[in-house]
Protein backbone atom coordinates (compact mmCIF):
# COMPACT_ATOMS: atom_id res chain seq x y z
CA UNK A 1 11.41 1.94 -7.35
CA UNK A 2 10.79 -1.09 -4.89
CA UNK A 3 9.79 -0.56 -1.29
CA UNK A 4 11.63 -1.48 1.52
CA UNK A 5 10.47 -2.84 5.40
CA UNK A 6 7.31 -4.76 4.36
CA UNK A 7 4.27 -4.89 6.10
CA UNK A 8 2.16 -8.47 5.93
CA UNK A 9 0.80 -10.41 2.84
CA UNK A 10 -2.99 -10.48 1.78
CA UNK A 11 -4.56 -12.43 -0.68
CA UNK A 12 -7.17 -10.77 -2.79
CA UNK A 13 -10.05 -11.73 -4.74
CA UNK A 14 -8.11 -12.34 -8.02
CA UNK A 15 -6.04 -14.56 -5.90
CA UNK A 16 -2.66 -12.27 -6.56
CA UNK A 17 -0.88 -11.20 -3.07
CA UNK A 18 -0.58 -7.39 -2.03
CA UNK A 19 0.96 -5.70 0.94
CA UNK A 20 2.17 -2.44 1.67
CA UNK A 21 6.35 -0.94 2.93
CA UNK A 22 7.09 1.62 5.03
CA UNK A 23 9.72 2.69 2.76
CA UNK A 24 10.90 2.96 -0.30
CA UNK A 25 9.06 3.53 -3.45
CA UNK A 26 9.74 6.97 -5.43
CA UNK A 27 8.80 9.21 -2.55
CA UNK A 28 10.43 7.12 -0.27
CA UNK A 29 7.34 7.18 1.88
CA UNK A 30 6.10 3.25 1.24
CA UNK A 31 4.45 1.49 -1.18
CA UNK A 32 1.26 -0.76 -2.19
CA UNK A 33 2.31 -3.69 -4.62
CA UNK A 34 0.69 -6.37 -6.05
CA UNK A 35 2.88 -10.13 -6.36
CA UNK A 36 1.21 -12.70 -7.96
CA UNK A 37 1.64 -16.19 -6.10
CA UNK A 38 4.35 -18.04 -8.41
CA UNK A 39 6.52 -14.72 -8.70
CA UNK A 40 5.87 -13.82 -12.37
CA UNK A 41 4.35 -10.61 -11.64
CA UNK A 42 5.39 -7.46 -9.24
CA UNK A 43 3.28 -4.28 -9.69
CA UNK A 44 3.85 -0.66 -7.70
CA UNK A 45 0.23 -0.06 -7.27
CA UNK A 46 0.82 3.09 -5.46
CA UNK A 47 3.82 5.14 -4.29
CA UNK A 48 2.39 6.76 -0.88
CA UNK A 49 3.69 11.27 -0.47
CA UNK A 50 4.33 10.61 -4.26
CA UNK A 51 2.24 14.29 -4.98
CA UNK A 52 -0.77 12.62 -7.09
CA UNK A 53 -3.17 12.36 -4.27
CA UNK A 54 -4.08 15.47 -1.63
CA UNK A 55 -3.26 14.24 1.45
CA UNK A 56 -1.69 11.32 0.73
CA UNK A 57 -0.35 9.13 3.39
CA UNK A 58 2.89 8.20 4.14
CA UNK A 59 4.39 5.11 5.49
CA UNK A 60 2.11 2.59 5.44
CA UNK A 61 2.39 0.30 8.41
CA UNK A 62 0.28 -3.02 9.30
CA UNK A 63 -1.34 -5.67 6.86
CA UNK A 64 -3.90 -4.86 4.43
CA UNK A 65 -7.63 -5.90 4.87
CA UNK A 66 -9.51 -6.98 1.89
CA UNK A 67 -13.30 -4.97 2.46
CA UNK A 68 -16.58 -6.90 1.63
CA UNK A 69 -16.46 -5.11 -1.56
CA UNK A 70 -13.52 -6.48 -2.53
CA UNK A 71 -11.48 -3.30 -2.02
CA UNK A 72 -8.37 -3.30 0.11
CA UNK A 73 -8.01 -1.48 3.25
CA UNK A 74 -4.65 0.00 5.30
CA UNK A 75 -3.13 2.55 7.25
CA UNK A 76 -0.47 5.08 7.42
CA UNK A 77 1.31 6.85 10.50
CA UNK A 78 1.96 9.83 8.38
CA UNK A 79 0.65 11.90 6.40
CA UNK A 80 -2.95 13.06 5.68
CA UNK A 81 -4.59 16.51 6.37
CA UNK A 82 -3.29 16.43 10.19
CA UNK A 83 -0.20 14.97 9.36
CA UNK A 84 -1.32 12.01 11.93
CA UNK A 85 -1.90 9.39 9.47
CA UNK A 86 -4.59 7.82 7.29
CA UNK A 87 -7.26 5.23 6.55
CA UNK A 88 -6.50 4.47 2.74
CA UNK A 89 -8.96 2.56 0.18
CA UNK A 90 -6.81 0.87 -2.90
CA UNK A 91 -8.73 -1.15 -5.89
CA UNK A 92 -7.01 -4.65 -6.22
């Protein structure tokens, strides 16, 4: 499932675009996709509260960052051990 209310655009180091939702997705707790720059591809790269990672984060909310290590970067206003929000680490 798509997400809905997106967050900024970032291009990574494959040149492919990724941002994050707030919504949507199968948990309906956001997304991280992956668009390539003439449309042809869409990925789900993650579906944030989906139950596959501990503590997971939930609605994502500001751009992504891509690290020196090529890695991308964001953050979440829910979710997490304190229920607070997270600092989350995706591979492009």
């Amino acid at each position: 499932m798509d997400g809905r209310v997106p967050n900024g655009l970032v291009q990574g180091p494959n040149g492919n675009l990724y941002g994050t939702t707030q919504l949507g997705g199968t948990a309906g707790n956001g997304v991280v996709f992956e668009i390539s720059t003439d449309g042809s591809l869409f990925t789900v790269l993650h579906n944030f509260g989906d139950g596959t990672i501990t503590h997971d984060g939930k609605n994502p909310v500001g751009s992504l960052l891509v690290g020196p290590d090529n890695f991308l970067y964001g953050t979440t206003n829910e979710g997490g051990i304190g229920g607070l929000g997270t600092v989350f680490k995706t591979s492009p």
